[in-house]
N, C-alpha and C. Protein backbone atom coordinates (compact mmCIF):
# COMPACT_ATOMS: atom_id res chain seq x y z
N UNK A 1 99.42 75.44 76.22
CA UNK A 1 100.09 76.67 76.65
C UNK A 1 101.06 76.32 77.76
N UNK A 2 102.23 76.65 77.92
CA UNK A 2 103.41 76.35 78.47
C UNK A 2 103.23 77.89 79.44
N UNK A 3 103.29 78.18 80.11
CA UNK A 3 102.80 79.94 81.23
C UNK A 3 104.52 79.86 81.62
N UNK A 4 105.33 79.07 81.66
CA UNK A 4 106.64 79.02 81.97
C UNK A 4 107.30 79.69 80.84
N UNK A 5 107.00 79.46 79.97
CA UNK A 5 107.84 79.01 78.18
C UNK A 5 107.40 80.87 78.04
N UNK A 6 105.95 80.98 78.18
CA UNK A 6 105.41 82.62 78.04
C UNK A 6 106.08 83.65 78.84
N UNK A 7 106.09 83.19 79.76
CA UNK A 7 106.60 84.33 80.51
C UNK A 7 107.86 84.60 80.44
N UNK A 8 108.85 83.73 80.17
CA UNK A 8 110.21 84.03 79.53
C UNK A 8 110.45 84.52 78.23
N UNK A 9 109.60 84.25 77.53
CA UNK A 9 109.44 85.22 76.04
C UNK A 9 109.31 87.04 76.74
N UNK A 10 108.26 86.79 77.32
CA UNK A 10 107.64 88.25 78.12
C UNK A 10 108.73 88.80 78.14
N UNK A 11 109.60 88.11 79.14
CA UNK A 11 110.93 89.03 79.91
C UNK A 11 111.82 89.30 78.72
N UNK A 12 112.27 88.49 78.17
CA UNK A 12 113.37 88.27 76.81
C UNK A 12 112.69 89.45 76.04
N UNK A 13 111.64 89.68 75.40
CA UNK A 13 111.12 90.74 74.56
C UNK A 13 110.77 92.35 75.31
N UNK A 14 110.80 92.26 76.68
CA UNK A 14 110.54 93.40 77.49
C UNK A 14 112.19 93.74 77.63
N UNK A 15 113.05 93.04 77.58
CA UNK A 15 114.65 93.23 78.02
C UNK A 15 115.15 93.80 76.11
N UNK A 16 114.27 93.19 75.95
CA UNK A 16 114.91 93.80 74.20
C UNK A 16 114.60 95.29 74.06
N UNK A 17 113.28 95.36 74.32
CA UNK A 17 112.58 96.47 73.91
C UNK A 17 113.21 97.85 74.98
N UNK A 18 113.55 97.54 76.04
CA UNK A 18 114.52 98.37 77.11
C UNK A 18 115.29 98.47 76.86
N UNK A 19 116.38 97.89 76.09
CA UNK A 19 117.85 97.90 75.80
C UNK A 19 117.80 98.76 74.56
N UNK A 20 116.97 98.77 73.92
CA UNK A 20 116.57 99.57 72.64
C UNK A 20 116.50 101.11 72.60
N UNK A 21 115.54 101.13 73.80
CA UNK A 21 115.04 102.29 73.77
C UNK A 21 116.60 103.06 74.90
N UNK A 22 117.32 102.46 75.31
CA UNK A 22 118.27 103.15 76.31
C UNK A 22 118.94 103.16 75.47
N UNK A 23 119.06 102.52 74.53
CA UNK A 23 120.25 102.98 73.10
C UNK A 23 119.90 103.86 72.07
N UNK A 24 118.67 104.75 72.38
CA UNK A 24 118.37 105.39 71.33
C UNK A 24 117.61 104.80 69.91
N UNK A 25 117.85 103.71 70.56
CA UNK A 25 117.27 102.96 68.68
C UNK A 25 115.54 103.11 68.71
N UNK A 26 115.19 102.89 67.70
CA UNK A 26 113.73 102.69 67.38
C UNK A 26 113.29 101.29 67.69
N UNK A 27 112.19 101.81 68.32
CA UNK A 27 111.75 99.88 69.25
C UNK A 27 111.00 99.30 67.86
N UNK A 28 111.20 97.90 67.51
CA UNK A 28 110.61 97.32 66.20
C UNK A 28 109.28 97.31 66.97
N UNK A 29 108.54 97.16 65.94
CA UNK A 29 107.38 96.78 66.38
C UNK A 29 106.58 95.94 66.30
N UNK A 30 107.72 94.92 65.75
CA UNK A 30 107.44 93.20 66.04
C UNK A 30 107.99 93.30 67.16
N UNK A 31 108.17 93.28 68.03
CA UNK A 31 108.72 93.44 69.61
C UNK A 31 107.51 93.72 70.48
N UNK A 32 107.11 94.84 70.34
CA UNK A 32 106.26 95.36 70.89
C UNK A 32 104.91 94.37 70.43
N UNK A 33 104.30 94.07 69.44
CA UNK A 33 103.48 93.23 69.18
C UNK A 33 103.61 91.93 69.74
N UNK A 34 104.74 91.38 69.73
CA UNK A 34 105.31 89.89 70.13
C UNK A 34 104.34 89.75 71.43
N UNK A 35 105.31 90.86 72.40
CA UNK A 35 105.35 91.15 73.61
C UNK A 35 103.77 91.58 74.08
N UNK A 36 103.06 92.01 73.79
CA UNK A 36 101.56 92.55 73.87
C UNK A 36 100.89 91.32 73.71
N UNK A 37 101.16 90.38 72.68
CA UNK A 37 100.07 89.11 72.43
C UNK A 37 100.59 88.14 73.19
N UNK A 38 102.16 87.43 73.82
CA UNK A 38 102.15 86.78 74.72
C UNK A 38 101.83 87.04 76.29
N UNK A 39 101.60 88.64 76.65
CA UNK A 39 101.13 89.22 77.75
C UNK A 39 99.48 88.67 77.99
N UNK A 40 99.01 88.72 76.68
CA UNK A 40 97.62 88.99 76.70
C UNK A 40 97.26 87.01 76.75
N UNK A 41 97.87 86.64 76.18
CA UNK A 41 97.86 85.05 76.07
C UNK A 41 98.12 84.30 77.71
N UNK A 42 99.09 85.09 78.24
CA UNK A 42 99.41 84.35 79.79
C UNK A 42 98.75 84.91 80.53
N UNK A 43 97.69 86.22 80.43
CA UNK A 43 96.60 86.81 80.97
C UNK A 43 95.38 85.78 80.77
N UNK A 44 95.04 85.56 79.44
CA UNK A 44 93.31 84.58 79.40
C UNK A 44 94.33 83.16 80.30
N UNK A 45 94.95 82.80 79.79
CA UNK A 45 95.12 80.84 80.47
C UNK A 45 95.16 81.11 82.01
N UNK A 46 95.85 81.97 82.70
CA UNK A 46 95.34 82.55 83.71
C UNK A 46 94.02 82.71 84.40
N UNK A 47 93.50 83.34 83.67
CA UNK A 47 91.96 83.35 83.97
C UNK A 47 90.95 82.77 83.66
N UNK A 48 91.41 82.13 83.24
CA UNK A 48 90.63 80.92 82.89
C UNK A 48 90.86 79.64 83.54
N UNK A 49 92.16 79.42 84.53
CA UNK A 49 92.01 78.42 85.76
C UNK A 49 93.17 77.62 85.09
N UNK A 50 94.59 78.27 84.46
CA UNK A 50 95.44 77.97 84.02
C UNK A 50 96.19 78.04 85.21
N UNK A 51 97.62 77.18 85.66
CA UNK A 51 98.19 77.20 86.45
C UNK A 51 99.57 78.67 86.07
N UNK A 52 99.65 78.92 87.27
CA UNK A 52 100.68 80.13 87.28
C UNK A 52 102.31 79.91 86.47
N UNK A 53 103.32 80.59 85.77
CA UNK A 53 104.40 79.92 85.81
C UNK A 53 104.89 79.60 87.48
N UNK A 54 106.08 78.75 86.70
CA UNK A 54 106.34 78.55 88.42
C UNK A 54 107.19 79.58 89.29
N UNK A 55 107.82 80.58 88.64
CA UNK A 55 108.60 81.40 89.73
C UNK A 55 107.29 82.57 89.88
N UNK A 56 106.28 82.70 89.38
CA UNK A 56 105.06 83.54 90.32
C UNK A 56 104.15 82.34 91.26
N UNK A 57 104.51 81.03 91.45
CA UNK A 57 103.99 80.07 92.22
C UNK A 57 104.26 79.75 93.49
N UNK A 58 104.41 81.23 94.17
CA UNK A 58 105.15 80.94 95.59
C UNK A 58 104.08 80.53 96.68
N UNK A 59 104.89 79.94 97.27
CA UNK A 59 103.87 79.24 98.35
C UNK A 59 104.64 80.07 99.84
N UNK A 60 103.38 80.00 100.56
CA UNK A 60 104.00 80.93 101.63
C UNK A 60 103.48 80.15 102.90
N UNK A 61 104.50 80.71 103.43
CA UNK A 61 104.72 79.79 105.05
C UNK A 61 103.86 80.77 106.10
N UNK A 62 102.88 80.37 106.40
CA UNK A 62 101.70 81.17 107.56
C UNK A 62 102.51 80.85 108.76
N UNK A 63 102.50 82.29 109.50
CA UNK A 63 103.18 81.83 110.74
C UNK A 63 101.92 81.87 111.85
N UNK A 64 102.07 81.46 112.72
CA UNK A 64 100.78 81.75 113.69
C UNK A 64 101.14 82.47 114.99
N UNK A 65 100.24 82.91 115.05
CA UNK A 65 100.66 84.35 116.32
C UNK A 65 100.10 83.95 117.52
C-alpha cells in the first residue's frame, strides 16, 4: 500500500465528484465507490501501524515556555 499514491486518488476522485455535482451532472457512481474503498483502505493501513502519507506527516517544532 502506497498511503501517498491513496490519498491522491482520494483528492483526484473527491475533486471529480465536486466538479460534478457544481455542474449539475449526475455523480457516477464508480466515483463515489472508487472514492469510499480507497478512503476505507488508507483508514485500515493506518490503523493498523501503517505510516501516514507524507503531506499529513507533519512534524512540529515544541517551543518551550
Amino acid at each position: 500500500m502506497d498511503p501517498d499514491e491513496c490519498l491522491k486518488m482520494c483528492q483526484a476522485l473527491a475533486r471529480h465528484i465536486i466538479e460534478e455535482a457544481d455542474a449539475g451532472l449526475p455523480i457516477a457512481d464508480d466515483k463515489a465507490e472508487r472514492l469510499a474503498e480507497q478512503f476505507l483502505n488508507l483508514n485500515e493501513w493506518i490503523s493498523k501501524g501503517g505510516f501516514l502519507p507524507a503531506v499529513w506527516n507533519v512534524t512540529w517544532n515544541r517551543v518551550e515556555l
